[in-house]
C-alpha atoms as a PDB file:
ATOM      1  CA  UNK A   1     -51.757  -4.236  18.290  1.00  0.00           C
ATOM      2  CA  UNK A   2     -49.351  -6.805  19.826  1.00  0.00           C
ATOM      3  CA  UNK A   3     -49.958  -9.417  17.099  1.00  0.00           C
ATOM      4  CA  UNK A   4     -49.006  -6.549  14.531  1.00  0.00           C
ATOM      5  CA  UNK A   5     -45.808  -6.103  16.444  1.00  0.00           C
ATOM      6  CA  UNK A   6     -44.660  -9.747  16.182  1.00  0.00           C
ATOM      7  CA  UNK A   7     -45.682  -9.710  12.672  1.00  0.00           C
ATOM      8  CA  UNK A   8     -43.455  -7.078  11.640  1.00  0.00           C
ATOM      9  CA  UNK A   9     -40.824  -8.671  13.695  1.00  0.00           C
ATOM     10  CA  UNK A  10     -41.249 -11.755  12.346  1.00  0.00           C
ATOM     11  CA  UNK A  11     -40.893  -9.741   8.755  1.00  0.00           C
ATOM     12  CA  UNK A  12     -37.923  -8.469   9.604  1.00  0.00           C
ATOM     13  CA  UNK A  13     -36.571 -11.704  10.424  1.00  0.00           C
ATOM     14  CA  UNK A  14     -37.624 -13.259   7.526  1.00  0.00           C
ATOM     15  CA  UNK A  15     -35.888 -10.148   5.506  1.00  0.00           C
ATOM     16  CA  UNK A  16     -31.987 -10.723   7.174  1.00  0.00           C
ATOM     17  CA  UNK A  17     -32.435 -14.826   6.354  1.00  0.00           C
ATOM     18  CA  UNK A  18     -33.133 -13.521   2.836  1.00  0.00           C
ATOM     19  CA  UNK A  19     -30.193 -11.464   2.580  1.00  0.00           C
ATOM     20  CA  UNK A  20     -28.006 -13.840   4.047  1.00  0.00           C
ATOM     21  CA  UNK A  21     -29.302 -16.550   1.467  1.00  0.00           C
ATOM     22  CA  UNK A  22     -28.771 -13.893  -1.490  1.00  0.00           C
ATOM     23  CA  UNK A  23     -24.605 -12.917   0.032  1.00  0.00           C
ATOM     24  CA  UNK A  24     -23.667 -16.944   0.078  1.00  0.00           C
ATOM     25  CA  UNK A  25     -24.543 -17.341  -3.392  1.00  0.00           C
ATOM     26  CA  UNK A  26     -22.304 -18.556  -5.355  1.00  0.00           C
ATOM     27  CA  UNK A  27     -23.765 -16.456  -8.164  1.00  0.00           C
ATOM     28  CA  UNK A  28     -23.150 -12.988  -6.452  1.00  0.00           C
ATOM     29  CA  UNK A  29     -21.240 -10.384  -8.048  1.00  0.00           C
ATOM     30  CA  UNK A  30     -18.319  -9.197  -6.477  1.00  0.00           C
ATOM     31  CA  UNK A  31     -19.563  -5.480  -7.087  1.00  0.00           C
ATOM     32  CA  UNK A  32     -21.660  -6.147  -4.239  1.00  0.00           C
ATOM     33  CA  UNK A  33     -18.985  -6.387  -1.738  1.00  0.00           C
ATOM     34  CA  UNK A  34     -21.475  -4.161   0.640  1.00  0.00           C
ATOM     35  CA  UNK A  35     -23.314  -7.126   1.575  1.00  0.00           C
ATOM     36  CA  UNK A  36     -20.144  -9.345   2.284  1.00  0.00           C
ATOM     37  CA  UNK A  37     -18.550  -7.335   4.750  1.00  0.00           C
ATOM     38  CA  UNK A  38     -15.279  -9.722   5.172  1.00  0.00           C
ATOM     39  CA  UNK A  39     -14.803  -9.629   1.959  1.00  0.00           C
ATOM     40  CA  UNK A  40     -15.776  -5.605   1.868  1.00  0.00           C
ATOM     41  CA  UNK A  41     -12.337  -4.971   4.231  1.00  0.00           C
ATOM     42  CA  UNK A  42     -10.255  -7.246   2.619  1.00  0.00           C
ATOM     43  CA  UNK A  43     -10.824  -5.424  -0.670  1.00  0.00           C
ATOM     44  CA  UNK A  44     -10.089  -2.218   1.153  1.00  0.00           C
ATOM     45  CA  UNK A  45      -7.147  -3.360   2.665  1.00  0.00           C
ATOM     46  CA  UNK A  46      -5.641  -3.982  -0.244  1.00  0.00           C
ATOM     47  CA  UNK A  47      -6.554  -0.427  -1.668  1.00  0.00           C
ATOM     48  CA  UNK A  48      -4.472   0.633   1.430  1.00  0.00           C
ATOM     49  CA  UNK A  49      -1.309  -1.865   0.155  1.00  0.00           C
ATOM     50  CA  UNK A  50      -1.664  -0.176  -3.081  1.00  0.00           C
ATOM     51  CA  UNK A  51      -1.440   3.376  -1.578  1.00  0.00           C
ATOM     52  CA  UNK A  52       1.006   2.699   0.330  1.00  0.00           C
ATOM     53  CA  UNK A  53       3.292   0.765  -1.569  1.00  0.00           C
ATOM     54  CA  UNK A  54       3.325   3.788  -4.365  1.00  0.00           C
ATOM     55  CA  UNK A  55       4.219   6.315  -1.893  1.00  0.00           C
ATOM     56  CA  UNK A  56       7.000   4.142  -1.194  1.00  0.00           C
ATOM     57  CA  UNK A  57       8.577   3.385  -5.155  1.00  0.00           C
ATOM     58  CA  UNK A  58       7.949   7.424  -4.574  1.00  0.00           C
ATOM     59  CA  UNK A  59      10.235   7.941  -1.383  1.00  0.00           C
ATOM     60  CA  UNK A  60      12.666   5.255  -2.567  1.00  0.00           C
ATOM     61  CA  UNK A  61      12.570   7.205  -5.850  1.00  0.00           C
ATOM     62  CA  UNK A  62      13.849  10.281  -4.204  1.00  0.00           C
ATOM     63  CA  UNK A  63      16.049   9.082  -2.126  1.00  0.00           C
ATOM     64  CA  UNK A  64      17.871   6.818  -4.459  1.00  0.00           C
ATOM     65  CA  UNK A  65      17.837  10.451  -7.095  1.00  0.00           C
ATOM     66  CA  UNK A  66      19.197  12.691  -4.466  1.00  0.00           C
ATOM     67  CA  UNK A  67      22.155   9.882  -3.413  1.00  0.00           C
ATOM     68  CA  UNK A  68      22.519   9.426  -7.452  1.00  0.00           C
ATOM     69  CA  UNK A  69      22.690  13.393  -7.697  1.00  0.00           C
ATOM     70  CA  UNK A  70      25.314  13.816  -4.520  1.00  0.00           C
ATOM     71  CA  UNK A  71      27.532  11.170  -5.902  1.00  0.00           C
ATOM     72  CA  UNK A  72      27.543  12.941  -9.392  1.00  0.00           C
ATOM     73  CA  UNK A  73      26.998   9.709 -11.175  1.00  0.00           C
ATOM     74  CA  UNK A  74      25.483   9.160 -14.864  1.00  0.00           C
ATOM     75  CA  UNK A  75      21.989   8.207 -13.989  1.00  0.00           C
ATOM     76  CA  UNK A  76      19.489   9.477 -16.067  1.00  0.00           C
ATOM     77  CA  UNK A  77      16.862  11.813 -14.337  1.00  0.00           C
ATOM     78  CA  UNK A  78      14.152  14.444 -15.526  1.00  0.00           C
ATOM     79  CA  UNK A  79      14.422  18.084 -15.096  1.00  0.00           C
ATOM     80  CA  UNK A  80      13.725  18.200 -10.829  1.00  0.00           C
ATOM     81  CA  UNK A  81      16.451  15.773 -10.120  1.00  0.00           C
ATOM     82  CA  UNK A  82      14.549  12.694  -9.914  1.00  0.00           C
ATOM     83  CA  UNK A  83      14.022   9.609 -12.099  1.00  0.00           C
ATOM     84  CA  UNK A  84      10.352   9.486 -12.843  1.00  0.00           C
ATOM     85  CA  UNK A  85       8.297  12.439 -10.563  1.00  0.00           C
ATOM     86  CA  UNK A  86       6.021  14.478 -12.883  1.00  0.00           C
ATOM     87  CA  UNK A  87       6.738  18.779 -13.166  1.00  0.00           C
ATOM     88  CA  UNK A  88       3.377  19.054 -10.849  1.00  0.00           C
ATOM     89  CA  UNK A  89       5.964  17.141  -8.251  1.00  0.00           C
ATOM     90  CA  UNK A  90       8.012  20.322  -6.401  1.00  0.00           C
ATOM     91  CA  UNK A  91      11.004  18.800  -4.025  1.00  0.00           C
ATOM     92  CA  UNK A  92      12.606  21.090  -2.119  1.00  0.00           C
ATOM     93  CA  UNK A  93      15.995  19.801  -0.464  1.00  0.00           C
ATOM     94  CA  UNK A  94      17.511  20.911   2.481  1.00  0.00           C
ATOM     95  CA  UNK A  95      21.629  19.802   3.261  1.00  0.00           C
ATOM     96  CA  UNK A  96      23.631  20.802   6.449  1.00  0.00           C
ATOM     97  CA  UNK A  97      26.331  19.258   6.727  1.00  0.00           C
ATOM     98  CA  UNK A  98      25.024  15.773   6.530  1.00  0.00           C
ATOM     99  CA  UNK A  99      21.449  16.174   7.291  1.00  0.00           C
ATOM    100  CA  UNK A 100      18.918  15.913   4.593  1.00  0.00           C
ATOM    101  CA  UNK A 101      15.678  16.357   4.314  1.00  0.00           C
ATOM    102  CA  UNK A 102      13.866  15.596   0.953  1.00  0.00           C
ATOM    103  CA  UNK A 103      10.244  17.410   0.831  1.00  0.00           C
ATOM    104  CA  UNK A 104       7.912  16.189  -1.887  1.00  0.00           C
ATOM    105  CA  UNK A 105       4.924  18.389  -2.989  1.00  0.00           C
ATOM    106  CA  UNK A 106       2.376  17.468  -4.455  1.00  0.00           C
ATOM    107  CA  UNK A 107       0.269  20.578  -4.104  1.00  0.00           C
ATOM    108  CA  UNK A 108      -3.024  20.791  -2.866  1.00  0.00           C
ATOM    109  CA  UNK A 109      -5.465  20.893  -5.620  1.00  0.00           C
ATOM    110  CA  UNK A 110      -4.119  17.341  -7.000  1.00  0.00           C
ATOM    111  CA  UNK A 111      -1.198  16.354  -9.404  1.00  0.00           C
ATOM    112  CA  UNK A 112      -1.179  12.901 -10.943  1.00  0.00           C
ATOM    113  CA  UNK A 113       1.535  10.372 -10.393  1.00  0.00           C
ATOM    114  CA  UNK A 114       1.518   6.859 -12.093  1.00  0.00           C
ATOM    115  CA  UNK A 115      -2.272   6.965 -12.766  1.00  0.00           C
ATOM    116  CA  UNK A 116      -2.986   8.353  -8.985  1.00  0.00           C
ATOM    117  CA  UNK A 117      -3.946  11.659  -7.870  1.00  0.00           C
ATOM    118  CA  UNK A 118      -1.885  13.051  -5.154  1.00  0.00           C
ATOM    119  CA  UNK A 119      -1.515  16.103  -2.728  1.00  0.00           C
ATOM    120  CA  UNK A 120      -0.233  16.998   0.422  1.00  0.00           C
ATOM    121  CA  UNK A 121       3.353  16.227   1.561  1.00  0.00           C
ATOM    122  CA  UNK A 122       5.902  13.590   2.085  1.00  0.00           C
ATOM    123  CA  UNK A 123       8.978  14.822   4.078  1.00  0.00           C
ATOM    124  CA  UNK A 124      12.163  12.527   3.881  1.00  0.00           C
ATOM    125  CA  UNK A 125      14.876  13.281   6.110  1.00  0.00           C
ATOM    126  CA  UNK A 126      18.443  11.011   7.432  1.00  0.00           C
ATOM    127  CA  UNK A 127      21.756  11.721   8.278  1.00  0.00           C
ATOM    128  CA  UNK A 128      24.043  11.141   4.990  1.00  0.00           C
ATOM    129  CA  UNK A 129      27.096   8.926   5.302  1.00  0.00           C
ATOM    130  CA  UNK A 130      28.154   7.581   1.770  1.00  0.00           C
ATOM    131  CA  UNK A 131      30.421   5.009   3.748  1.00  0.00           C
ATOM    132  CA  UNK A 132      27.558   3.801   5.782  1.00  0.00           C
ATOM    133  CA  UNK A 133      26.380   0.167   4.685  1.00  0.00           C
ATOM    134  CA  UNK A 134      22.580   1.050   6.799  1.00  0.00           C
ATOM    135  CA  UNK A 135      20.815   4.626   6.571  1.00  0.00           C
ATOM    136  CA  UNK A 136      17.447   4.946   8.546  1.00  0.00           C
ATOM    137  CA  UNK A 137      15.059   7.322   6.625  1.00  0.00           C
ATOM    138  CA  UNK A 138      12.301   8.836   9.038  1.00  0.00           C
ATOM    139  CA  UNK A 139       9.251   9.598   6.672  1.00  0.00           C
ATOM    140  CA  UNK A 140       6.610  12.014   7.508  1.00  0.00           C
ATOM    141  CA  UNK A 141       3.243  13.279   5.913  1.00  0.00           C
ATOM    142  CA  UNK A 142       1.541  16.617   5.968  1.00  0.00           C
ATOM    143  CA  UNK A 143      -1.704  17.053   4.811  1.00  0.00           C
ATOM    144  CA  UNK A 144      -1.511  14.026   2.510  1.00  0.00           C
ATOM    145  CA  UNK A 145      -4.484  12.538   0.456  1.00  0.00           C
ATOM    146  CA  UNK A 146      -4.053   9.438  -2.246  1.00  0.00           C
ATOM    147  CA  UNK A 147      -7.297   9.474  -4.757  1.00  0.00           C
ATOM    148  CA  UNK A 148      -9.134  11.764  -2.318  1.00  0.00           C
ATOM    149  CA  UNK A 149      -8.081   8.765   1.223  1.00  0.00           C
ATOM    150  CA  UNK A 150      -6.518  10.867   3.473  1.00  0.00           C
ATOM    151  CA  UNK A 151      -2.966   9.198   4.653  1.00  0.00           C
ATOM    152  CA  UNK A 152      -2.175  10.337   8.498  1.00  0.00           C
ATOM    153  CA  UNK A 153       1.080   9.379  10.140  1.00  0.00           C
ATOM    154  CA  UNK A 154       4.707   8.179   9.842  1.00  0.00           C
ATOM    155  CA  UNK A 155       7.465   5.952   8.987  1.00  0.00           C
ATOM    156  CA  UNK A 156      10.742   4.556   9.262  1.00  0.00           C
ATOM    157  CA  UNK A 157      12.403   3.035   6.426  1.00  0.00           C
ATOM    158  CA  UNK A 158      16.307   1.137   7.406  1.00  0.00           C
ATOM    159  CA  UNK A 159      18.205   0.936   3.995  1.00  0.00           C
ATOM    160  CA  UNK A 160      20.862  -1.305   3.335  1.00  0.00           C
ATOM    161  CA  UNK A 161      23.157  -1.385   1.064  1.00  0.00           C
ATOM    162  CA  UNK A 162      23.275  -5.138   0.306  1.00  0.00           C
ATOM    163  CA  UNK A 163      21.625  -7.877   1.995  1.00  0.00           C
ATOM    164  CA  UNK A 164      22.135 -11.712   1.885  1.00  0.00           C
ATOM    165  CA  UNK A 165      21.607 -12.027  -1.498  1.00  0.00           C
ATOM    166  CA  UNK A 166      23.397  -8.705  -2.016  1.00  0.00           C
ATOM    167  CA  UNK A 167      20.835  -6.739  -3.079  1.00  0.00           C
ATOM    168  CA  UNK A 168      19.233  -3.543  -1.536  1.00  0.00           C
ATOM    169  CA  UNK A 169      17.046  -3.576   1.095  1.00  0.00           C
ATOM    170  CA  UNK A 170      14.416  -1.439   2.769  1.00  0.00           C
ATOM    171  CA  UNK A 171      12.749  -2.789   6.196  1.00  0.00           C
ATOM    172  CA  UNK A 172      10.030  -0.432   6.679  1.00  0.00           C
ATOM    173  CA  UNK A 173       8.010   0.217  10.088  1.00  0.00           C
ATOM    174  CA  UNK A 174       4.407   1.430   9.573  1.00  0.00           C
ATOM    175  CA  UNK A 175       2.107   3.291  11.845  1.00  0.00           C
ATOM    176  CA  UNK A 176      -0.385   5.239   9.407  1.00  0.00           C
ATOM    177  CA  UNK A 177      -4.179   5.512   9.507  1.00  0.00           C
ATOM    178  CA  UNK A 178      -6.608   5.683   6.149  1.00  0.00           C
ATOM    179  CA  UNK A 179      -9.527   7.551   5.807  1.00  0.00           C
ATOM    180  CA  UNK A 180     -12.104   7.223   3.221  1.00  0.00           C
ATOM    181  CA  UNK A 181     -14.033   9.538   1.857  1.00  0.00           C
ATOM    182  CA  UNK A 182     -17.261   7.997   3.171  1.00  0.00           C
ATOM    183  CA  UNK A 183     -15.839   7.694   6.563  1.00  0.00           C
ATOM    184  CA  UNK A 184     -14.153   4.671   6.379  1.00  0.00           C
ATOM    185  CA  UNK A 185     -11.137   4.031   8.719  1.00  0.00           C
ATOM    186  CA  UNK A 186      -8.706   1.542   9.227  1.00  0.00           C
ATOM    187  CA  UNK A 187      -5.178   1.701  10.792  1.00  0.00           C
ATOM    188  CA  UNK A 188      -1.866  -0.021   9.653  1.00  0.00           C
ATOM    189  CA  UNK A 189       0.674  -0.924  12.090  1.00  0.00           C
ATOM    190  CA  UNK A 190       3.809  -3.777  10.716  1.00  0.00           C
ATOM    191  CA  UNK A 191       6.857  -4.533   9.164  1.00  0.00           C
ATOM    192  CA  UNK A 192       7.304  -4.683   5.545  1.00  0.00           C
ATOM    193  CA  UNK A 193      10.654  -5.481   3.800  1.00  0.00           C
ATOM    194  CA  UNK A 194      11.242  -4.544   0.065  1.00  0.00           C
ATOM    195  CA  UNK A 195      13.858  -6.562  -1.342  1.00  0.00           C
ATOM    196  CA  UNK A 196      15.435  -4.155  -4.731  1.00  0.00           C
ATOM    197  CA  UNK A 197      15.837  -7.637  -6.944  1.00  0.00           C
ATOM    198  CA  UNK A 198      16.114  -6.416 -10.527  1.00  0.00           C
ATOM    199  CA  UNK A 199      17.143  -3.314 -12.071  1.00  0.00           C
ATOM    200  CA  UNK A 200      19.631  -1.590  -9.427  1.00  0.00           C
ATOM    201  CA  UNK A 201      22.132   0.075 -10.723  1.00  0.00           C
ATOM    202  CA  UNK A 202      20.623   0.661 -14.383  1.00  0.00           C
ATOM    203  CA  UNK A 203      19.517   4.524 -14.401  1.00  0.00           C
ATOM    204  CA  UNK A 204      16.208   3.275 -15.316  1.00  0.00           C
ATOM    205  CA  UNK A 205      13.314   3.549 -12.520  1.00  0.00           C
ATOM    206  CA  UNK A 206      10.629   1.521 -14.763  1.00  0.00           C
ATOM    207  CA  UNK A 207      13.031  -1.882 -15.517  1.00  0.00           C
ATOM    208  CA  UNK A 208      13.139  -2.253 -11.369  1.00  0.00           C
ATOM    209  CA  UNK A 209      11.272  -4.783  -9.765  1.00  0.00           C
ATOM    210  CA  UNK A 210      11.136  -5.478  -5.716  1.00  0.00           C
ATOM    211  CA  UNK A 211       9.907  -8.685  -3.585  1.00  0.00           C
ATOM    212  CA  UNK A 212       7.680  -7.627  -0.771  1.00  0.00           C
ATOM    213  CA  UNK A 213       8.148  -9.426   2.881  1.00  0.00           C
ATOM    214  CA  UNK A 214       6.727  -8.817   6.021  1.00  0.00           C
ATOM    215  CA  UNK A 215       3.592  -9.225   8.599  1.00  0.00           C
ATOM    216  CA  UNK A 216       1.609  -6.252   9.357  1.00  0.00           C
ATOM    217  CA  UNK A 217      -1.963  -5.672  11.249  1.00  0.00           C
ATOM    218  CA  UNK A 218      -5.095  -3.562   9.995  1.00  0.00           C
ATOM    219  CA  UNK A 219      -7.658  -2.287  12.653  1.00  0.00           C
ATOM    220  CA  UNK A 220     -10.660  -1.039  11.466  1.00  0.00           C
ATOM    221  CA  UNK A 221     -12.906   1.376  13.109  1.00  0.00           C
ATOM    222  CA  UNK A 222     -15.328  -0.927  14.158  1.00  0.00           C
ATOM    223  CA  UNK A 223     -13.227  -2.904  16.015  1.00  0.00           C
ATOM    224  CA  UNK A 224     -12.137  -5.705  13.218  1.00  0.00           C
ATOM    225  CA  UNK A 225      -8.569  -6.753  12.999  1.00  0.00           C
ATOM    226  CA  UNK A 226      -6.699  -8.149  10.324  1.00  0.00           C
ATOM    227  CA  UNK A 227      -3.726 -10.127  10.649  1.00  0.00           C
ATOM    228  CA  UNK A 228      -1.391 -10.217   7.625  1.00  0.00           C
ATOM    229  CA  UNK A 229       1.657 -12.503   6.281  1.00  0.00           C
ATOM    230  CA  UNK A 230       3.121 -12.957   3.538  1.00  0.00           C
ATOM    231  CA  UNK A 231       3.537 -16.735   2.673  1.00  0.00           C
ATOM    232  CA  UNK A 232       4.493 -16.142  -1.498  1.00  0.00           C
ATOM    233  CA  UNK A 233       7.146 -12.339  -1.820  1.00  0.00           C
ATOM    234  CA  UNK A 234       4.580  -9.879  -3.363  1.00  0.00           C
ATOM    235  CA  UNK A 235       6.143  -9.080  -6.820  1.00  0.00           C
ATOM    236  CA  UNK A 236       6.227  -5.349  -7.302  1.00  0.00           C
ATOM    237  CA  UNK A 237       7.412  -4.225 -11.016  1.00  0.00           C
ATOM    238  CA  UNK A 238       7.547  -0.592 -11.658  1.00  0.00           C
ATOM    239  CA  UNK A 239       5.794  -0.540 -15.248  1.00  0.00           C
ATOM    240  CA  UNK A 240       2.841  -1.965 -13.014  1.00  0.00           C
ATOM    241  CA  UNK A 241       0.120   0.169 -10.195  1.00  0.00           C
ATOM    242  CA  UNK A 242      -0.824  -3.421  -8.954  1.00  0.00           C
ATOM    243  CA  UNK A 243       1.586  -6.937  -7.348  1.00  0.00           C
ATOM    244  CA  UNK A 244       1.709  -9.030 -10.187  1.00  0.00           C
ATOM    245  CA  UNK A 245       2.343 -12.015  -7.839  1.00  0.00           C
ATOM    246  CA  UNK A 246       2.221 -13.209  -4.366  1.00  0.00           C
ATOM    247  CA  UNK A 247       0.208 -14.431  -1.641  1.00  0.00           C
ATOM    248  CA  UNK A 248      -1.084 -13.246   2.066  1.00  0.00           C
ATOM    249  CA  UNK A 249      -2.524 -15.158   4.888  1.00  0.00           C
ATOM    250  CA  UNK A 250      -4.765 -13.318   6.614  1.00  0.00           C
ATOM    251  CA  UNK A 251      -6.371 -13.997  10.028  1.00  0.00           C
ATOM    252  CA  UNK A 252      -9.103 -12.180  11.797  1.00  0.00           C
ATOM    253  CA  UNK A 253     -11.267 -13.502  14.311  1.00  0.00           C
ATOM    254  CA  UNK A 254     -14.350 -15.102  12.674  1.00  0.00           C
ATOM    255  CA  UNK A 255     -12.647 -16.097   9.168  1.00  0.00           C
ATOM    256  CA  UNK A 256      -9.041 -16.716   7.568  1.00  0.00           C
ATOM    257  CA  UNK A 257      -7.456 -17.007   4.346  1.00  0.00           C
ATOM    258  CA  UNK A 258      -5.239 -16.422   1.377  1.00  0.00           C
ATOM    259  CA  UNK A 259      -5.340 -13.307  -0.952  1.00  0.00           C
ATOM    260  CA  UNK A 260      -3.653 -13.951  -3.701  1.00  0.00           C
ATOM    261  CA  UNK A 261      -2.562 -11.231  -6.631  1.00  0.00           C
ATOM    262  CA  UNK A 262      -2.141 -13.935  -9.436  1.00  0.00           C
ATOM    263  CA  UNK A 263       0.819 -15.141 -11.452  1.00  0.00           C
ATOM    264  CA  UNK A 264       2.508 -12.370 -12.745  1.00  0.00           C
ATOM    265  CA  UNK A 265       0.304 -10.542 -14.914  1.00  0.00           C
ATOM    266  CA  UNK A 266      -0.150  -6.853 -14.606  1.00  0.00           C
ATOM    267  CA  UNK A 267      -3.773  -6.252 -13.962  1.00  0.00           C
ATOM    268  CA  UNK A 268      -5.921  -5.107 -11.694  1.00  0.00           C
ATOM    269  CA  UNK A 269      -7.294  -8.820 -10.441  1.00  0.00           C
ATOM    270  CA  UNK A 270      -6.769 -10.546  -7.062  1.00  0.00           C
ATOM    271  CA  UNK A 271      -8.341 -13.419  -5.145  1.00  0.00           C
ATOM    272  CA  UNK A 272      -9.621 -14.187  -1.736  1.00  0.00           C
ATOM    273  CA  UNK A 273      -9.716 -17.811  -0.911  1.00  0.00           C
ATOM    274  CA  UNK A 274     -11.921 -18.508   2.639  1.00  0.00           C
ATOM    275  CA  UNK A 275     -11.041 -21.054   4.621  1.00  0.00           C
ATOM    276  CA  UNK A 276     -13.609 -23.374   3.603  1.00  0.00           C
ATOM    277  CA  UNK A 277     -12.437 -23.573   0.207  1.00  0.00           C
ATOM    278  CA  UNK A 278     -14.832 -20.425  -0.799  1.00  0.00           C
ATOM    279  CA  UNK A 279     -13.184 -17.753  -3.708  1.00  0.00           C
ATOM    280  CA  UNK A 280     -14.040 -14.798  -4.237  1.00  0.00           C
ATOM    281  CA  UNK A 281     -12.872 -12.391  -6.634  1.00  0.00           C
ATOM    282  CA  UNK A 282     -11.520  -9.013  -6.034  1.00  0.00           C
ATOM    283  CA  UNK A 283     -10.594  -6.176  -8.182  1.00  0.00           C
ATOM    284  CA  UNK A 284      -8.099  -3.611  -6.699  1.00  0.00           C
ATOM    285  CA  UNK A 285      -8.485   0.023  -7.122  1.00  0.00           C
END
């Protein structure tokens, strides 16, 4: 009976080399990500950028709507006030005196926004000053789910009027938490700043483009950290879900490297380049 034992656990051994053998290949499809588990969080962590960099163009979308609505300018918006939110998107606004707070709702059975389902609740509010050159924007969520990945916590986004290069700017603060359907969790703490370089001023939300900056650090539930910073401004065009361009060093205990979102074409395609020279592809949902 003892000799059976080591057998099987000699089995088993022999089983894990062979798995690690088949996840090194060269030849392995990204699809199975499962068996790669660095690059398994890197791909999610990305899903997470694109989540919450849309919920952003949405919460700059409002804010920059109500402002163009207040100021009675000529911009062109649809029928709720704002540039490019869908009729499934109800805002309520409240204004005393100058407090504001901007409440976007996206319902709870699901309304689609730029190719994403949404639902839940992001709350906006500030203290209006038209004069000011800086407004800080404390952003909320209720209840809030992006393609069925549950969103949990807050923000603070510091908007200037013009910065160096005398464009807009938003400096944003993050400390939010993901949740994946299967159980997946990973938090987000960090500073990003999204730099408004083409299109202010126009009336048209999809000619806009904005250059990402920042550093920012994703904990996952099992104890893994990434460290992020961007090295190449991540390109972020309105007319696209995805960065067109830009890189990211990332840093995490046992491995580091670049992920890189390409050169400017809008698709869903990124790399991840190891260390060692090893690149793998990822495709970002």
């Amino acid at each position: 009976m003892k000799k059976l034992n080591v057998t099987k656990q000699m089995l088993m051994v022999l089983l894990g080399l062979t798995l690690v053998v088949f996840s090194c290949s060269d030849n392995e499809p990204i699809e199975n990500l499962e068996q790669d588990p660095s690059s398994t969080e890197v791909a999610l962590s990305a899903e997470m950028d694109v989540a919450l960099e849309t919920m952003d163009d949405i919460a700059i979308d409002a804010y920059e709507a109500q402002e163009a609505n207040e100021n009675s300018t000529s911009r062109t918006t649809n029928e709720n006030g704002f540039f490019t939110l869908p009729d499934c998107v109800t805002i309520t606004v409240v204004a005393e005196q100058n407090f504001r707070e901007l409440t976007i709702d996206f319902g709870t059975e699901g309304c689609e926004v730029r190719n994403n389902i949404l639902k839940g609740k992001i709350i906006l509010s500030y203290t209006r000053n038209p004069e000011a050159r800086e407004v800080l924007i404390s952003k909320t969520l209720e209840d809030f789910y992006f393609n069925d990945k549950s969103i949990i916590g807050s923000k603070t986004i510091l908007r200037e009027r013009s910065n160096e290069n005398e464009n807009p700017q938003y400096t944003k603060t993050l400390d939010l938490t993901v949740v994946w359907p299967d159980g997946t969790e990973a938090s987000r703490t960090g500073t990003k700043i999204r730099e408004w370089v083409e299109g202010h001023g126009s009336g048209v939300w999809s000619d806009n483009v904005f250059e990402v900056t920042g550093n920012w650090t994703s904990v996952f539930r099992n104890g893994n950290t990434h460290a992020y910073e961007v090295t190449n401004p991540l390109r972020r065009e309105m007319i696209c879900r995805f960065f067109v361009s830009g890189s990211v060093d990332v840093q995490r205990t046992h491995f580091s490297g670049v992920f890189d979102y390409g050169d400017g074409e809008c698709d869903n395609q990124a790399t991840f380049t190891f260390e060692d020279g090893t690149v793998r592809d990822i495709t970002l949902r």
